[in-house]
C-alpha atoms as a PDB file:
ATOM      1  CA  UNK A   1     -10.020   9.437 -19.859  1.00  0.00           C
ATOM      2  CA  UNK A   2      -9.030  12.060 -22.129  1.00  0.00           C
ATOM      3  CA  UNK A   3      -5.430  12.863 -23.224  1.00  0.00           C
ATOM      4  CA  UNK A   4      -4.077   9.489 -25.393  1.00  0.00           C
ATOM      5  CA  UNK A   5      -5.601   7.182 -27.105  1.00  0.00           C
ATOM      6  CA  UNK A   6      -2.564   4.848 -26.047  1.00  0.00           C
ATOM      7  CA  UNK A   7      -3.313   5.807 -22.197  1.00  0.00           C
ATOM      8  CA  UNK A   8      -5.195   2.460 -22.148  1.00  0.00           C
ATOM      9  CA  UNK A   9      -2.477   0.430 -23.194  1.00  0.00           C
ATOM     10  CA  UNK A  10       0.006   1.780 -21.021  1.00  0.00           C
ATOM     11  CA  UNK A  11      -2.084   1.406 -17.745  1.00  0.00           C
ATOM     12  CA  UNK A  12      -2.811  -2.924 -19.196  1.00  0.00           C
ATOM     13  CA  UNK A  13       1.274  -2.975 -19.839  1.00  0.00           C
ATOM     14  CA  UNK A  14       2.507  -1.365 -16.894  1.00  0.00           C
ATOM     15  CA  UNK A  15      -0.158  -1.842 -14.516  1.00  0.00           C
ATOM     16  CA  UNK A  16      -0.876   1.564 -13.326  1.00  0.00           C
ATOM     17  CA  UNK A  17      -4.106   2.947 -12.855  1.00  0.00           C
ATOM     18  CA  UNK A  18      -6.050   4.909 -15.311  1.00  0.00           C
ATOM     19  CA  UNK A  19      -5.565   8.418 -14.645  1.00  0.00           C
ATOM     20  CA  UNK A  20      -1.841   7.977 -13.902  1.00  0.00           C
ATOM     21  CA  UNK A  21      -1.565   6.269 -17.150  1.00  0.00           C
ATOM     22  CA  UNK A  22      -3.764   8.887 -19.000  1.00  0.00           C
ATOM     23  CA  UNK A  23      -1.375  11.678 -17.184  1.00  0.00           C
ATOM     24  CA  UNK A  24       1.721   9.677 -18.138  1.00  0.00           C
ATOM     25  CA  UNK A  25       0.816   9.278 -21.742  1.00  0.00           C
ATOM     26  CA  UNK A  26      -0.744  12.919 -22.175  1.00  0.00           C
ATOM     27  CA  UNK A  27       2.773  14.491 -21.092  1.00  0.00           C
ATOM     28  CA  UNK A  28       5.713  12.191 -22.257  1.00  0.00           C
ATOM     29  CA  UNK A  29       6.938  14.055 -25.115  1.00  0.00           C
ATOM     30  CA  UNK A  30       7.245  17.251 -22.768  1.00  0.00           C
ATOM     31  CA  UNK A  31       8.623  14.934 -20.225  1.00  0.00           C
ATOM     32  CA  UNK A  32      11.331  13.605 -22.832  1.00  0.00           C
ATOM     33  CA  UNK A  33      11.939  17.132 -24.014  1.00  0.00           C
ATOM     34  CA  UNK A  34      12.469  18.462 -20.370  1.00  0.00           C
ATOM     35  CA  UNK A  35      15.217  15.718 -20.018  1.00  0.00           C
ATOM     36  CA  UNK A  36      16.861  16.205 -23.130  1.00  0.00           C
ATOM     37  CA  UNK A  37      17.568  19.703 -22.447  1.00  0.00           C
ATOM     38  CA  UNK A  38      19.312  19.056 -19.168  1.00  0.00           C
ATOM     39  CA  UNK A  39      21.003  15.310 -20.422  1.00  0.00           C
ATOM     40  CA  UNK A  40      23.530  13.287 -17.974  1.00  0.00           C
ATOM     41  CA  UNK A  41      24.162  15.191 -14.862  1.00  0.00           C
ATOM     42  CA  UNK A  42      27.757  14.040 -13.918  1.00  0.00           C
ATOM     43  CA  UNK A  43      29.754  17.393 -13.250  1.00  0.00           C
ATOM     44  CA  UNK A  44      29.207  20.146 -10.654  1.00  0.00           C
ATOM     45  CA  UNK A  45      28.448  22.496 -13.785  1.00  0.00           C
ATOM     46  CA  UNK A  46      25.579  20.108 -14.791  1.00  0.00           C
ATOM     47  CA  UNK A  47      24.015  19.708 -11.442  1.00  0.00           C
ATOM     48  CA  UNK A  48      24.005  23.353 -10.650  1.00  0.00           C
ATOM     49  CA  UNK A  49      22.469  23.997 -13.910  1.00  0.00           C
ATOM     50  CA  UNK A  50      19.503  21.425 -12.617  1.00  0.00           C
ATOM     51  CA  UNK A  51      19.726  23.084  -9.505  1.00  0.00           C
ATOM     52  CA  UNK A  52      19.369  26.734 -10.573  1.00  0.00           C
ATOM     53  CA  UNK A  53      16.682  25.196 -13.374  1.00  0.00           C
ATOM     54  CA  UNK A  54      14.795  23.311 -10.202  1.00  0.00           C
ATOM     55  CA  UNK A  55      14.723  26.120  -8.139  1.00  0.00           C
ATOM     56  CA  UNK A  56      13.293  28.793 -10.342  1.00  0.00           C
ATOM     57  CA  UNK A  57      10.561  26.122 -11.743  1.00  0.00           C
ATOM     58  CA  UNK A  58       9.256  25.175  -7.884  1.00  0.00           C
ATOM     59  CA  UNK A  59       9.576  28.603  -6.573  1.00  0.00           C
ATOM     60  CA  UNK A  60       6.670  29.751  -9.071  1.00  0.00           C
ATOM     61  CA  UNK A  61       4.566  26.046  -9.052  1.00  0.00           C
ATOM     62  CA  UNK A  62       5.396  25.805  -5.262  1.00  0.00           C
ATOM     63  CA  UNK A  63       3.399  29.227  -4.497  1.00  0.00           C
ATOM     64  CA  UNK A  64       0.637  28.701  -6.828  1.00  0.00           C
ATOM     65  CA  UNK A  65      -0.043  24.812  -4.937  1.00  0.00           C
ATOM     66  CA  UNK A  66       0.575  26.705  -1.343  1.00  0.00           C
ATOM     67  CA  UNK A  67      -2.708  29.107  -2.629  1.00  0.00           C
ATOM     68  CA  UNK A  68      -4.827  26.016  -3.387  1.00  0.00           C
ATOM     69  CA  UNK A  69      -3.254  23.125  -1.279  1.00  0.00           C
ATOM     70  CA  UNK A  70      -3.209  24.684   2.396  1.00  0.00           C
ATOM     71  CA  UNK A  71      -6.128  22.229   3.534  1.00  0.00           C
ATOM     72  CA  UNK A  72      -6.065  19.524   1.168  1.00  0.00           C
ATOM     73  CA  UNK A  73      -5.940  15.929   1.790  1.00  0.00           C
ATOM     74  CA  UNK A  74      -2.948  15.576  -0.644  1.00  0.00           C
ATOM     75  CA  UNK A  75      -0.331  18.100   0.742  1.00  0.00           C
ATOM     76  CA  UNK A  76       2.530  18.960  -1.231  1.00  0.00           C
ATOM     77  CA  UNK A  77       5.842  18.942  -0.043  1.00  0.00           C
ATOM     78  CA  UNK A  78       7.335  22.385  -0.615  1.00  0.00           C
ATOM     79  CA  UNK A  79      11.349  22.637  -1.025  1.00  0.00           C
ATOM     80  CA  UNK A  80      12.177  25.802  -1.745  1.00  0.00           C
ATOM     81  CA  UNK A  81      14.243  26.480   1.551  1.00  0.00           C
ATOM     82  CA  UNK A  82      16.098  23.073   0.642  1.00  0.00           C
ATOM     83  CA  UNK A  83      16.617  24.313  -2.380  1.00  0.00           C
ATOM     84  CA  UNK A  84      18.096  27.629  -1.227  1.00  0.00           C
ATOM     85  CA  UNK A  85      20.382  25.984   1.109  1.00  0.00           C
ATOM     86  CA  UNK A  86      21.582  23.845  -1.667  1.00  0.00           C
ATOM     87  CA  UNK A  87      22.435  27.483  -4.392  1.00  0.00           C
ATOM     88  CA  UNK A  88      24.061  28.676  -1.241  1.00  0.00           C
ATOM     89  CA  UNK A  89      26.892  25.502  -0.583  1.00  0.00           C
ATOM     90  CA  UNK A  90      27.398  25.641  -4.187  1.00  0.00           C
ATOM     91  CA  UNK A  91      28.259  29.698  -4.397  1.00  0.00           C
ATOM     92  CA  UNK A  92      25.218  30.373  -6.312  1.00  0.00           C
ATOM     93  CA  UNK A  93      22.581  32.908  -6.759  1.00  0.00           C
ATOM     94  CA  UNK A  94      19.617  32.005  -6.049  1.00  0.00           C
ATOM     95  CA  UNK A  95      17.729  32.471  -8.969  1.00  0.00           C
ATOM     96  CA  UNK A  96      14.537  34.744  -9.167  1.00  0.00           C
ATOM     97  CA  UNK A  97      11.259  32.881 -10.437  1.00  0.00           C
ATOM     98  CA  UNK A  98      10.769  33.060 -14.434  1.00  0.00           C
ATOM     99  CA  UNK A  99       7.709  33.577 -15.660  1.00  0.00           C
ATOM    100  CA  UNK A 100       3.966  32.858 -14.383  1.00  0.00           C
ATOM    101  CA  UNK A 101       2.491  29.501 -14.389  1.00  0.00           C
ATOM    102  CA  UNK A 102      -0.637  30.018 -15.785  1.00  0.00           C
ATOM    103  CA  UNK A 103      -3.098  28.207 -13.887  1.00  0.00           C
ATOM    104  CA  UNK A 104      -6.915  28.005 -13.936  1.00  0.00           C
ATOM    105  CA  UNK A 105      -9.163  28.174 -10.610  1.00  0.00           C
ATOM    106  CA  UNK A 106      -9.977  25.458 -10.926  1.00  0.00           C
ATOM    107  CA  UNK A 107      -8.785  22.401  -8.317  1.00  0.00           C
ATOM    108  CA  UNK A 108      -7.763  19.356 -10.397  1.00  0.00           C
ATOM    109  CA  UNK A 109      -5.614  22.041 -13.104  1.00  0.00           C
ATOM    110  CA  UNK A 110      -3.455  22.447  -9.408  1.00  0.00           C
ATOM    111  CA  UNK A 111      -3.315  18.320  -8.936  1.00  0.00           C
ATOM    112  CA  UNK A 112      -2.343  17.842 -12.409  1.00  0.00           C
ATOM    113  CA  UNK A 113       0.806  20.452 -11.348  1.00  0.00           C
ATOM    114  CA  UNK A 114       1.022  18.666  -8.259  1.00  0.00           C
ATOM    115  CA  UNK A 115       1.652  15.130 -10.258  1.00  0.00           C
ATOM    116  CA  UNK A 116       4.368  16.645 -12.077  1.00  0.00           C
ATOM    117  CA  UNK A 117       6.036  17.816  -8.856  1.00  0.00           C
ATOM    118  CA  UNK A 118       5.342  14.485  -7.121  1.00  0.00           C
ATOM    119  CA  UNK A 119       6.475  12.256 -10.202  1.00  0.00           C
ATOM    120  CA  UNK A 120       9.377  14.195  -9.993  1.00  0.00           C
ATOM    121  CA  UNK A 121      10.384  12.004  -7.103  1.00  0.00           C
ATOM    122  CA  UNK A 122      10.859   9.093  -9.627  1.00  0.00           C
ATOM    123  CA  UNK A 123      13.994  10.790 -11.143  1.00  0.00           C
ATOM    124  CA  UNK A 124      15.082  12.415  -7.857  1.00  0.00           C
ATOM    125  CA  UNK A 125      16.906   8.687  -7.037  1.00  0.00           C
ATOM    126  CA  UNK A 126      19.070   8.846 -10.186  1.00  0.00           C
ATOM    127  CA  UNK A 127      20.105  12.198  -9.805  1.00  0.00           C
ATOM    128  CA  UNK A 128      20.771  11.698  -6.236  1.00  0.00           C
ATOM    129  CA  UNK A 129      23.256   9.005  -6.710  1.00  0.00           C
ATOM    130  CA  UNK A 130      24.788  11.253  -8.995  1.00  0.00           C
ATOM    131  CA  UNK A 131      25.328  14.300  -6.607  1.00  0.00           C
ATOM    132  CA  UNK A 132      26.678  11.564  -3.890  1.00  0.00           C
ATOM    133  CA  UNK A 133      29.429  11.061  -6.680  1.00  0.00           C
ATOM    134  CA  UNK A 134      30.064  14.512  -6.665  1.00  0.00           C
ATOM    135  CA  UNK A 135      30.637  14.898  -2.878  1.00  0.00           C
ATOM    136  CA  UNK A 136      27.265  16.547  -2.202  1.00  0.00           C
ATOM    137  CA  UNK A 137      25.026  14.948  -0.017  1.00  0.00           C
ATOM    138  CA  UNK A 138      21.712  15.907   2.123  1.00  0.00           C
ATOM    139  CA  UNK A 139      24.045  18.326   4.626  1.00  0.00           C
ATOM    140  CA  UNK A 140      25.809  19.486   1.574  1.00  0.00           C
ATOM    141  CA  UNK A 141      24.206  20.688  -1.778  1.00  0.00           C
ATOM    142  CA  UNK A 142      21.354  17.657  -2.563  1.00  0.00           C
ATOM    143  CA  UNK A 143      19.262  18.539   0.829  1.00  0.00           C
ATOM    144  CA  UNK A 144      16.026  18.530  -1.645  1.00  0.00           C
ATOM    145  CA  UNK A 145      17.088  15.299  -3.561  1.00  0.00           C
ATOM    146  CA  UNK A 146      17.246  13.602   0.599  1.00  0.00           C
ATOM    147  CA  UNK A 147      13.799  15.375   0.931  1.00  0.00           C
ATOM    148  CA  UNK A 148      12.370  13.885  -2.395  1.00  0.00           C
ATOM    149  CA  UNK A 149      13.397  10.822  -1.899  1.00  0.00           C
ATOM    150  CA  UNK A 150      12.603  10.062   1.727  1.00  0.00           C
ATOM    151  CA  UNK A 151       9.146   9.257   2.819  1.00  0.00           C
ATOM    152  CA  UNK A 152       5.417   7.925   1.396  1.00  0.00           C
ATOM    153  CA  UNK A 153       4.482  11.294  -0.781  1.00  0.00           C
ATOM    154  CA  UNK A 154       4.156   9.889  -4.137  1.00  0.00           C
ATOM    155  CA  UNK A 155       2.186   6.503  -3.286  1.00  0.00           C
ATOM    156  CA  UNK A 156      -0.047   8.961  -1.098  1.00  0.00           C
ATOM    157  CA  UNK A 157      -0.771  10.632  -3.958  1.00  0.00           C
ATOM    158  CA  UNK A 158      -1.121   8.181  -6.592  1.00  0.00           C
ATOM    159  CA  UNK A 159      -3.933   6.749  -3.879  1.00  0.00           C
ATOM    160  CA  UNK A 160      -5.772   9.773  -4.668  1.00  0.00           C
ATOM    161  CA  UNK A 161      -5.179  10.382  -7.916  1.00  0.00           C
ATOM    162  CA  UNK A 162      -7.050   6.958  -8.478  1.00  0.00           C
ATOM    163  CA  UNK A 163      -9.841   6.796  -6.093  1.00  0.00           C
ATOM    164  CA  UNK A 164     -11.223   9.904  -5.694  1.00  0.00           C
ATOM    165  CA  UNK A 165     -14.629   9.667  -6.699  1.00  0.00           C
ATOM    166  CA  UNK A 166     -15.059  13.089  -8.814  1.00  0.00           C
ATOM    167  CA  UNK A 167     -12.412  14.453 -10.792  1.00  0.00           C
ATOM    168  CA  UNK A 168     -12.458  16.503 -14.504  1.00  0.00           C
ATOM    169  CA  UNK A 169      -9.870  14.527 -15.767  1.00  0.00           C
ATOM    170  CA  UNK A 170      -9.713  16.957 -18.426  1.00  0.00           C
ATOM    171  CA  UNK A 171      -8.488  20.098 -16.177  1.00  0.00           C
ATOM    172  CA  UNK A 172      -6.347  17.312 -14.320  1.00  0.00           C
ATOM    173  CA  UNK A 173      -4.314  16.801 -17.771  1.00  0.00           C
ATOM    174  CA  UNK A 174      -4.701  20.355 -18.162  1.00  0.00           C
ATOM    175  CA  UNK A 175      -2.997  21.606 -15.881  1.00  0.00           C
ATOM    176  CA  UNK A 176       0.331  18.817 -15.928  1.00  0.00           C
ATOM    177  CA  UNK A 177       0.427  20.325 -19.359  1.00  0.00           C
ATOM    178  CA  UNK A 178       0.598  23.441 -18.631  1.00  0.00           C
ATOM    179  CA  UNK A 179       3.436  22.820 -15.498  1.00  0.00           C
ATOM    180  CA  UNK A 180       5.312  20.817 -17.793  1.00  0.00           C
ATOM    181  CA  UNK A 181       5.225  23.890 -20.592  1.00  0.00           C
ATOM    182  CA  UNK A 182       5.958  26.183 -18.066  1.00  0.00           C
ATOM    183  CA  UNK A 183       9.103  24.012 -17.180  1.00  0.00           C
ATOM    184  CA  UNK A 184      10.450  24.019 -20.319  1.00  0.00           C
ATOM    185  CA  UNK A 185       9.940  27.707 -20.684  1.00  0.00           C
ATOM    186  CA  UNK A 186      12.367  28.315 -17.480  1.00  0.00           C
ATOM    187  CA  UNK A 187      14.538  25.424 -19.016  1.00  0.00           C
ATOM    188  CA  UNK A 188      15.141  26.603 -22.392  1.00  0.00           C
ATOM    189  CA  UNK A 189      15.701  29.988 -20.905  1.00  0.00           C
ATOM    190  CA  UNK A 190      19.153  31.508 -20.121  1.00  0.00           C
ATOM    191  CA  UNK A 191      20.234  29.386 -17.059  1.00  0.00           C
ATOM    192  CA  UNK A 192      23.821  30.184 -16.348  1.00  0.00           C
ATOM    193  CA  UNK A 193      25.816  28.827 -13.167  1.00  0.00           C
ATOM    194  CA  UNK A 194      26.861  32.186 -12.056  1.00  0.00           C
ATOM    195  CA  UNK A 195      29.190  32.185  -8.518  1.00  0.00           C
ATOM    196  CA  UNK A 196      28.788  34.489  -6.133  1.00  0.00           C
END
């Protein structure tokens, strides 16, 4: 599979499959980037930074998947009405979506976006334990880190990822590129935590 010549490696060492390996390797320094920007969430300020940063990112990803996802076998699960709740307990503004993603027509570009949304869930149980610290919870604040977390999603799609039968694993790496570029372009940009 295209995208590292390491992607090999990885999937012998950590025993995932090939094209989650290929994805993995194809998109860690983004991946490392992304989380450097943000760093340790462990005030209010730095989780509604993630929070106004999260929201802007899915609102744009989230509508593009809805277009191509409505009948697929791998649904996504969409969080932007978590997500609003969550701006709202915290006083603040519910940011406007930055930027296009900028997404070919084709269908595995869209699953390569959708395994950066679902990997996503992977992190979602650190920062979770984090906003508990802080008081917030899935009635208060972290609704979308309770949604992330709960349920089957990400083994569900890691099922498909690996055996269905045709995939151009080259537009599937494309496009988890590109989401992961367009993340750090709504990152780097001027997030402030603004109160209502």
């Amino acid at each position: 599979m295209p995208g590292c010549d390491k992607a090999g490696l990885v999937a012998e060492r950590t025993g995932m499959g090939p094209r989650r390996a290929a994805l993995r390797c194809a998109t860690a320094a983004q991946h490392e980037t992304l989380e450097s920007i943000f760093g340790p969430i462990e005030t209010l300020s730095d989780y509604g930074r993630y929070l106004l940063f999260l929201t802007a990112f899915r609102s744009e990803v989230e509508t593009k998947l809805h277009q191509m996802f409505r009948f697929h076998p791998v649904p996504y699960l969409p969080l932007q009405d978590a997500l609003a709740a969550d701006c709202r307990d915290l006083g603040l503004a519910i940011p406007s979506p930055c930027g296009i993603l900028d997404l070919s027509d084709h269908e595995d570009e869209y699953l390569g976006a959708l395994y950066v949304l679902e990997g996503s869930r992977l992190g979602a149980a650190v920062i979770r334990e984090k906003a508990h610290r802080l008081q917030l919870s899935g009635d208060f604040g972290a609704r979308h880190l309770d949604i992330l977390t709960d349920g089957c999603s990400w083994p569900n799609f890691l099922s498909y990822l690996e055996t269905a039968t045709s995939m151009d694993e080259e537009a599937l790496i494309a496009g988890a590129r590109k989401t992961f570029s367009f993340a750090l372009e709504v990152a780097s940009g001027a997030i402030h935590v603004e109160h209502c």
